[in-house]
Protein backbone atom coordinates (compact mmCIF):
# COMPACT_ATOMS: atom_id res chain seq x y z
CA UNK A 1 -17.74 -7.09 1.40
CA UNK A 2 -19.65 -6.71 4.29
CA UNK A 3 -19.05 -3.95 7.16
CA UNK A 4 -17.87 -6.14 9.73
CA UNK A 5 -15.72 -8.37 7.32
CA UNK A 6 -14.06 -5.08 5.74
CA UNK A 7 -13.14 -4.15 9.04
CA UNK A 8 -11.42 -6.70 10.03
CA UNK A 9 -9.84 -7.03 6.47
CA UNK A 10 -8.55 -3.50 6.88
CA UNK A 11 -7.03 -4.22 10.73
CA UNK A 12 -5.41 -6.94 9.01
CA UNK A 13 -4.03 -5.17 6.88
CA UNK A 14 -2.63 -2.34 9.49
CA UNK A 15 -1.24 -5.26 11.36
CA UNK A 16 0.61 -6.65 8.36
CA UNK A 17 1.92 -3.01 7.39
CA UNK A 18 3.36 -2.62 11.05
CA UNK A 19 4.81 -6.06 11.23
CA UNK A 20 6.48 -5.27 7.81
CA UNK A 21 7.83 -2.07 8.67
CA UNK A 22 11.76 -1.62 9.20
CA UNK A 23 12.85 0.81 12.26
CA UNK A 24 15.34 2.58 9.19
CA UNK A 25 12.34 3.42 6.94
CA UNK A 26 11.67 6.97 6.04
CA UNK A 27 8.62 8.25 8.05
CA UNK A 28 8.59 11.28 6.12
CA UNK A 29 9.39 10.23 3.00
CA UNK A 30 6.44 7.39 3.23
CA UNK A 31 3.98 10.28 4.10
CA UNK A 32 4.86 12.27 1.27
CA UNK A 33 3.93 9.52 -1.10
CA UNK A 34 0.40 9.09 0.91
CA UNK A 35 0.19 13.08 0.54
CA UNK A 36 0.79 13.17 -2.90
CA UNK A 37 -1.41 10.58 -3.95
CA UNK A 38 -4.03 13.00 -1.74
CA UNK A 39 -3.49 15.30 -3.90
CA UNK A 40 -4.04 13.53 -6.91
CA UNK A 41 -7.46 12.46 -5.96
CA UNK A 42 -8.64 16.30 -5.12
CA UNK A 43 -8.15 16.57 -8.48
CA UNK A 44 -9.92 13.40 -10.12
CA UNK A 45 -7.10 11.54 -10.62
CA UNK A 46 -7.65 8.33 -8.89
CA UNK A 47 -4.24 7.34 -7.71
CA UNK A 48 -3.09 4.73 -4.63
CA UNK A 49 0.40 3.58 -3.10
CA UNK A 50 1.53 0.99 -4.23
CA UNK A 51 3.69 -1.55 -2.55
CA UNK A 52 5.87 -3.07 -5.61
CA UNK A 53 6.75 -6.13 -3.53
CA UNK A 54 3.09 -6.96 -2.05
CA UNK A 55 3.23 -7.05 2.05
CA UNK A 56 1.70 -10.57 1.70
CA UNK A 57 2.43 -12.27 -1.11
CA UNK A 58 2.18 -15.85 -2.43
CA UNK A 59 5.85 -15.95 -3.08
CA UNK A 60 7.47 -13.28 -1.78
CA UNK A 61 6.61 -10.80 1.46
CA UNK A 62 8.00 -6.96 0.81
CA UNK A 63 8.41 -4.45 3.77
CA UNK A 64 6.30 -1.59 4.14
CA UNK A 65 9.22 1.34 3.36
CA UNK A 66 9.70 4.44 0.91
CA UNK A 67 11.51 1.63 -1.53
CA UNK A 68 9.45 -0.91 -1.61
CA UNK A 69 6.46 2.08 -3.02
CA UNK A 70 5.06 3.43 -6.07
CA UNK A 71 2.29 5.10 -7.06
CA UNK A 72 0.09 3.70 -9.34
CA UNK A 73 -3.43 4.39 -11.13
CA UNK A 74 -6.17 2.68 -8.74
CA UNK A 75 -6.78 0.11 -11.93
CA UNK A 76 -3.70 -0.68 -12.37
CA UNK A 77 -3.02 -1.42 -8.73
CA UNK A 78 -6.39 -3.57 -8.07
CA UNK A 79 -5.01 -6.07 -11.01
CA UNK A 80 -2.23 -6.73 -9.44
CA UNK A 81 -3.61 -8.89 -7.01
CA UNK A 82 -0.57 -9.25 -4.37
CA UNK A 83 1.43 -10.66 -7.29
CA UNK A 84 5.56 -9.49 -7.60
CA UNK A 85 7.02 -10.74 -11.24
């Protein structure tokens, strides 16, 4: 992907994520997750957040909240491909 094209894919993306956010979610709670997965990767373990129901999905849209995340091997979460079964 080029520079300027994986910018604007990843403002997208922050757009999306704010638009999808509920004003009940847990801030800290959602942080944690992004902290732990951190952690994980200072330690060679490649591992992302995960939202289980994809922000924008073909079918379904999920909101960007502590219960709609998981964490999930980097490989694992690349197949997914926005899909929710």
């Amino acid at each position: 992907m080029q520079p300027a094209n994986y910018k604007k894919s990843l403002n997208s993306r922050k757009v999306a994520e704010r638009r999808a956010r509920p004003a009940w979610c847990n801030l800290k709670v959602m942080r944690a997750y992004y902290e732990l997965a951190e952690q994980c990767r200072t330690v060679g373990v490649n591992i992302q957040v995960d939202h289980i129901v994809p922000l924008r999905g073909k079918a379904v849209c999920g909101l960007d909240c502590e219960d709609n995340y998981q964490l999930l091997l980097a490989s694992v979460n690349s197949s997914k491909n926005n899909d929710y079964a």
